[in-house]
C-alpha atoms as a PDB file:
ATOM      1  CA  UNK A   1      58.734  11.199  34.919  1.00  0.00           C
ATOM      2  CA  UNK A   2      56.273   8.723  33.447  1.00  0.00           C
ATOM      3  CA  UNK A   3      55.893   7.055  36.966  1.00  0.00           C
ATOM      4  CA  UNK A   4      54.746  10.409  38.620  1.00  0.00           C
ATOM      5  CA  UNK A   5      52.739  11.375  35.738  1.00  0.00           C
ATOM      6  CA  UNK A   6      50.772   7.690  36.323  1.00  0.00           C
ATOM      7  CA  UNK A   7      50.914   8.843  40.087  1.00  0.00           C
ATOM      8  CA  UNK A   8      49.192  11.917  39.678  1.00  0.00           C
ATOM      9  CA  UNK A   9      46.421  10.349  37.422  1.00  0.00           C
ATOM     10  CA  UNK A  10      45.608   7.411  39.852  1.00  0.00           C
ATOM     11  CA  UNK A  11      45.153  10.390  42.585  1.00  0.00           C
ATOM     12  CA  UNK A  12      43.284  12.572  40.270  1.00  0.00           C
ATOM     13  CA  UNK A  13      41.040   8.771  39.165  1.00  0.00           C
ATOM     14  CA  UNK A  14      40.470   8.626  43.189  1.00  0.00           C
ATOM     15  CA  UNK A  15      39.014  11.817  43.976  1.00  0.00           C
ATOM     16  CA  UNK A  16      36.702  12.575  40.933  1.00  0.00           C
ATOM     17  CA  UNK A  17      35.508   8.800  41.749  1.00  0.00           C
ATOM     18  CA  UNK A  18      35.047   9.702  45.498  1.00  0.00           C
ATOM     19  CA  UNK A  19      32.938  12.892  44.329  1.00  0.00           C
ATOM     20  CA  UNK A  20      30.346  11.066  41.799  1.00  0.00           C
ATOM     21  CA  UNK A  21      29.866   8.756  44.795  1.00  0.00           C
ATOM     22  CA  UNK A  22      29.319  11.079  47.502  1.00  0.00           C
ATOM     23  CA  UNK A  23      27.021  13.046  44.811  1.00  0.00           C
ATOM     24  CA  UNK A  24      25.181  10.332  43.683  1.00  0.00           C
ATOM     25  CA  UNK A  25      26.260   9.835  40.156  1.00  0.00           C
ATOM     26  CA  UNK A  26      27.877   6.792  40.316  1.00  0.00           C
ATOM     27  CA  UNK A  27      25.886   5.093  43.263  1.00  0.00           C
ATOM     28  CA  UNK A  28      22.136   5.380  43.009  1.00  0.00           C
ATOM     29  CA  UNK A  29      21.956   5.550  46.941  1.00  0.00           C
ATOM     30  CA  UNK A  30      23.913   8.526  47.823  1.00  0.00           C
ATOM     31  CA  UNK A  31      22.402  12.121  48.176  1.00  0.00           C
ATOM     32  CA  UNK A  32      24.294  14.877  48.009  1.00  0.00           C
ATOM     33  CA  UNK A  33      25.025  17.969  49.757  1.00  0.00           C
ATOM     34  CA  UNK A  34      23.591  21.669  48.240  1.00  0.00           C
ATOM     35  CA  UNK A  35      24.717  25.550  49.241  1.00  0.00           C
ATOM     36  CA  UNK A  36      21.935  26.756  50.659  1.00  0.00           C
ATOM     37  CA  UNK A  37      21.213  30.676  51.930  1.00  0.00           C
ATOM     38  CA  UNK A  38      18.168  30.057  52.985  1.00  0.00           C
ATOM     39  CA  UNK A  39      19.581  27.009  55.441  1.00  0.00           C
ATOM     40  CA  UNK A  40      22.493  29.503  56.499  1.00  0.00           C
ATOM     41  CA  UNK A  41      19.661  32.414  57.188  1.00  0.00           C
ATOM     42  CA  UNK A  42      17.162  29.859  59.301  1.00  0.00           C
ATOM     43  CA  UNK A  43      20.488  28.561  61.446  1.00  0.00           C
ATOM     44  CA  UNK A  44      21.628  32.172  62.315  1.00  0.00           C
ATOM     45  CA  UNK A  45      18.284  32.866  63.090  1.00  0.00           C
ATOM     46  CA  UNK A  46      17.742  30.227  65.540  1.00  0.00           C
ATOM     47  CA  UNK A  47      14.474  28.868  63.243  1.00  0.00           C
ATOM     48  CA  UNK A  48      14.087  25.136  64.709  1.00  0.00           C
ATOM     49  CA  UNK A  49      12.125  23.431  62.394  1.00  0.00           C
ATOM     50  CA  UNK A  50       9.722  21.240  64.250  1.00  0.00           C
ATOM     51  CA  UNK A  51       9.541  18.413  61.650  1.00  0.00           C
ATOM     52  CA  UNK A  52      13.653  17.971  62.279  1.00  0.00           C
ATOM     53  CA  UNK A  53      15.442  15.480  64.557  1.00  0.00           C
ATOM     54  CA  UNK A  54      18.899  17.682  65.384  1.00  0.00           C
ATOM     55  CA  UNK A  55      22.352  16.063  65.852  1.00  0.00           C
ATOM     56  CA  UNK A  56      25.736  17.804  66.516  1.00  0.00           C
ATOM     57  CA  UNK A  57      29.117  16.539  65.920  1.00  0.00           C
ATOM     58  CA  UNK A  58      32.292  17.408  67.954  1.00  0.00           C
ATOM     59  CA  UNK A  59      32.693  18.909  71.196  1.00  0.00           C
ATOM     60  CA  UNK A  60      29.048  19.916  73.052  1.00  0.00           C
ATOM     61  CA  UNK A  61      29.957  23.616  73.101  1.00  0.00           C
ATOM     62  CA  UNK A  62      31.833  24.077  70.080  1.00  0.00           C
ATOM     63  CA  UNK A  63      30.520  21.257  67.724  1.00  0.00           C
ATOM     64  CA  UNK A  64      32.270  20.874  64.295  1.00  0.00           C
ATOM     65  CA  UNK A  65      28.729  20.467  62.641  1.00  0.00           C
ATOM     66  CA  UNK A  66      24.550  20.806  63.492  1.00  0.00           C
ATOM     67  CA  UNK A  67      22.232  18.890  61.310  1.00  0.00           C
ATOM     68  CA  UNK A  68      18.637  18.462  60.959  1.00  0.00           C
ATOM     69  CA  UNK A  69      17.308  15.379  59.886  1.00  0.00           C
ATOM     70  CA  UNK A  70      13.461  14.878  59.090  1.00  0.00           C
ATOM     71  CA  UNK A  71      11.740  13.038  61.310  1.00  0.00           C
ATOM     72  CA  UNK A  72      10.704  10.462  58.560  1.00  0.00           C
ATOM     73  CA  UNK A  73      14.448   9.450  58.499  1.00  0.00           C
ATOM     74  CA  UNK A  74      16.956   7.873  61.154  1.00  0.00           C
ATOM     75  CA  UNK A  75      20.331   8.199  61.342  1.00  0.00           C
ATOM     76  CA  UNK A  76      22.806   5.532  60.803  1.00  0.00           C
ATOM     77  CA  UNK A  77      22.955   4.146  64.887  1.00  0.00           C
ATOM     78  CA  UNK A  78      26.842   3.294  64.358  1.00  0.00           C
ATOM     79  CA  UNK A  79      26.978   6.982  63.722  1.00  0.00           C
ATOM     80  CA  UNK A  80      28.965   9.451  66.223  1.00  0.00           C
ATOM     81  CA  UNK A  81      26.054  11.852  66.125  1.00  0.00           C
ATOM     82  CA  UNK A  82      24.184  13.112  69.541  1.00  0.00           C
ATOM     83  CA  UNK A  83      21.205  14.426  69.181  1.00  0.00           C
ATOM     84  CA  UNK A  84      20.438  17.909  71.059  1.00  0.00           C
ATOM     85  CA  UNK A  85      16.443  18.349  72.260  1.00  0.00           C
ATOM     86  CA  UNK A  86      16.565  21.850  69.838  1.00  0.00           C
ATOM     87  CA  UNK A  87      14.893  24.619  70.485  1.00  0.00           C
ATOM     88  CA  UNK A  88      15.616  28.485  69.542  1.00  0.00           C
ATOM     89  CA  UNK A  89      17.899  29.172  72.842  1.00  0.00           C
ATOM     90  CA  UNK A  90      19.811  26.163  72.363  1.00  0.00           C
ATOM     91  CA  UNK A  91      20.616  26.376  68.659  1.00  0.00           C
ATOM     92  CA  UNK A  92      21.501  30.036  69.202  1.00  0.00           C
ATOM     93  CA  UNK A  93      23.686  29.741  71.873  1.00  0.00           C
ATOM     94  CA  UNK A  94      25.437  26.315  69.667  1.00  0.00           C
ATOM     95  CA  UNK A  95      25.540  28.583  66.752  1.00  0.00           C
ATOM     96  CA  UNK A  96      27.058  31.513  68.645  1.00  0.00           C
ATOM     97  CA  UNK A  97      29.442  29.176  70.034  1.00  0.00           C
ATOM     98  CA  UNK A  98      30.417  27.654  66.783  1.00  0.00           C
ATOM     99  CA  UNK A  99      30.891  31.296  65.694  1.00  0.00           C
ATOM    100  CA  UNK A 100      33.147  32.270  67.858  1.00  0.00           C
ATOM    101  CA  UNK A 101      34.955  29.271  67.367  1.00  0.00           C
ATOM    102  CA  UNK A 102      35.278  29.784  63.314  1.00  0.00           C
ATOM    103  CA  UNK A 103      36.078  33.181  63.484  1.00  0.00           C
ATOM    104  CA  UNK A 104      39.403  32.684  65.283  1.00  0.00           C
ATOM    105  CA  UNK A 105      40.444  30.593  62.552  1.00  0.00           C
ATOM    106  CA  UNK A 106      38.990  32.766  60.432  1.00  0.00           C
ATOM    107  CA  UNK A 107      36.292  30.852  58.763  1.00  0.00           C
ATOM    108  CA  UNK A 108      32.842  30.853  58.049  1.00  0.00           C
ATOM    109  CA  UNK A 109      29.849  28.667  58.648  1.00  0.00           C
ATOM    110  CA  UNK A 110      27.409  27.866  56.077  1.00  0.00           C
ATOM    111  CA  UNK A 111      23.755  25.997  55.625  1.00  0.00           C
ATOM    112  CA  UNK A 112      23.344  23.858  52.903  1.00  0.00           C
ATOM    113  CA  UNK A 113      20.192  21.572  52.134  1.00  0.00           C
ATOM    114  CA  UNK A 114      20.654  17.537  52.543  1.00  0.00           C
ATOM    115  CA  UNK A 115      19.161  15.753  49.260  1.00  0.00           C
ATOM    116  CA  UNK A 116      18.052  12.018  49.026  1.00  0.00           C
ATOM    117  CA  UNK A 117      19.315  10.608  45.447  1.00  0.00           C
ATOM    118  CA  UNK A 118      15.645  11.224  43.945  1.00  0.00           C
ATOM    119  CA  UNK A 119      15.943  14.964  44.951  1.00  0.00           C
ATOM    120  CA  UNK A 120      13.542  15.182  47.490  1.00  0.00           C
ATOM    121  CA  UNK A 121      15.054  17.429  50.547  1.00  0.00           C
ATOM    122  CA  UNK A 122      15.406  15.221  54.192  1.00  0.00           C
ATOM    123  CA  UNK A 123      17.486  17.693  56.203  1.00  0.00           C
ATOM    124  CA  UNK A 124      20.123  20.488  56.477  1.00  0.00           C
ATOM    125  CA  UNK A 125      23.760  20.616  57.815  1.00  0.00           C
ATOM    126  CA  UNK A 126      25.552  24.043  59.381  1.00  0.00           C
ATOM    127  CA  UNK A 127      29.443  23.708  59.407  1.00  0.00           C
ATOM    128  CA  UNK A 128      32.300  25.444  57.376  1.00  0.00           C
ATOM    129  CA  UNK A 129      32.947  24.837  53.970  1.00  0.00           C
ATOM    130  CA  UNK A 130      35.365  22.221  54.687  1.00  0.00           C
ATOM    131  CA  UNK A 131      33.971  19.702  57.078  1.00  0.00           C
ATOM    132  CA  UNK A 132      33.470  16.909  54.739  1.00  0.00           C
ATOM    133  CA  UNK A 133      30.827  14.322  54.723  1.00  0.00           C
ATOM    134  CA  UNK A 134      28.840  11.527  52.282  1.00  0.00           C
ATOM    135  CA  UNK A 135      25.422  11.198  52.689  1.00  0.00           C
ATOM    136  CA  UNK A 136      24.136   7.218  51.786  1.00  0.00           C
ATOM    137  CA  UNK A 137      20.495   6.293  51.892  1.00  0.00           C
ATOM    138  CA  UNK A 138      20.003   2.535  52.955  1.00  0.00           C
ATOM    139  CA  UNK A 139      17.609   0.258  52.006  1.00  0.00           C
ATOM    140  CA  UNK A 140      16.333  -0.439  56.218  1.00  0.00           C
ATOM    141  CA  UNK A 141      15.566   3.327  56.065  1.00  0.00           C
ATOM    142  CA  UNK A 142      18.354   4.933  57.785  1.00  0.00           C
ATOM    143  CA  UNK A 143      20.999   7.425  56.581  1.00  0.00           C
ATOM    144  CA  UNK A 144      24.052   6.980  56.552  1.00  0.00           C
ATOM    145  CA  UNK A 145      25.823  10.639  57.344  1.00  0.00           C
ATOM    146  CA  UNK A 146      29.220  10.625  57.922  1.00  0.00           C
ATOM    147  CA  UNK A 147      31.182  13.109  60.653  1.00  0.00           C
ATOM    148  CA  UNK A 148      34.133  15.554  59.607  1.00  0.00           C
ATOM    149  CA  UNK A 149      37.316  15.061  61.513  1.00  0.00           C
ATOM    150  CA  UNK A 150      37.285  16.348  64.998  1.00  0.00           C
ATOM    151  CA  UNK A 151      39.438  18.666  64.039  1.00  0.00           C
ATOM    152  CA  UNK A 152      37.735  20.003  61.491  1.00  0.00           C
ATOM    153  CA  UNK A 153      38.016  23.473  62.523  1.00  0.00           C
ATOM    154  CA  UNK A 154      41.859  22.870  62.950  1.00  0.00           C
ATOM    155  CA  UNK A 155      42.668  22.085  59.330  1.00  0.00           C
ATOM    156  CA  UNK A 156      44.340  24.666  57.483  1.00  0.00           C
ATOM    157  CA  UNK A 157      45.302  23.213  54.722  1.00  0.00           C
ATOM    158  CA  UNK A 158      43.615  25.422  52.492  1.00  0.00           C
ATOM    159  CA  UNK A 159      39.583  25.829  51.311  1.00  0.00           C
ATOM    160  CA  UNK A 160      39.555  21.787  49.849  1.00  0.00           C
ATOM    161  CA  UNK A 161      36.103  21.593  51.016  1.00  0.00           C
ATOM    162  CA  UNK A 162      32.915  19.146  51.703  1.00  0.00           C
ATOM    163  CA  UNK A 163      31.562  17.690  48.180  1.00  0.00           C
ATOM    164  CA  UNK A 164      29.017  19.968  47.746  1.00  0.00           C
ATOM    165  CA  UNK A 165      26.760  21.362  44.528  1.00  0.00           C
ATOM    166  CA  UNK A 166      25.936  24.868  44.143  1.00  0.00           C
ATOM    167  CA  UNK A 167      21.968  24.986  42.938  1.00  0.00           C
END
């Protein structure tokens, strides 16, 4: 009993470690991740912000994730990211796609607001709840944004989720 007990606390030690990293608490250089309705209204509306770089992640028509990344930032270049030229066509018919997609699974896709450890927004991400992801600033100027799984929209192993914070 005492051996599972120690089990379940070196799990539980893991994953609260994993989430002050990927939230910045423990390691000055990671952003995190915030909910965002505002990010979820300007995707569904096909609003293409002109000051964003956009990447997908995944398959072309369905991707498992869109972000938009300021254009003061680059992305990590050992990244799986592509970027898409966006404009309000495109990220409509991606977002319909990705709609369609989540809905027979029955999921839903959300915006939230990427957020550089000092606060300061640099970008958005549209995905469901639980494609996961750590956002890392580096020192060269890049970020660091990991993708979900491919088969992100596959997992059904119940509503685990990205490390996000509500705000």
């Amino acid at each position: 009993m005492g051996s599972i007990r120690r089990a379940c606390f070196c799990l539980l030690l893991v994953a609260c470690l994993g989430t002050m990293a990927c939230t910045g608490h423990m390691f000055p250089n990671f952003g995190r991740i915030s909910f965002s309705n505002e990010t979820t209204l300007a995707f569904e509306s096909s609003s293409v912000n002109k000051d964003f770089r956009y990447y997908i992640s995944g398959p072309d028509i369905y991707p498992n994730v869109i972000i938009g990344l300021h254009r003061d930032y680059r992305i990590d270049t050992q990244s799986l990211w592509k970027e898409v030229a966006m404009t309000p066509e495109v990220m409509r018919n991606i977002v319909g796609n990705m709609k369609e997609k989540s809905s027979t699974r029955q999921r839903f896709l959300y915006g939230f607001e990427l957020v550089d450890p000092q606060g300061r927004p640099i970008g958005v991400w549209y995905s469901i709840r639980t494609a996961r992801t750590c956002l890392q600033m580096k020192k060269d100027g890049t970020v660091r944004i990991d993708t979900p799984d491919l088969d992100t929209f596959e997992q059904l192993n119940g509503e685990t989720g990205m490390i996000m914070e509500s705000g």
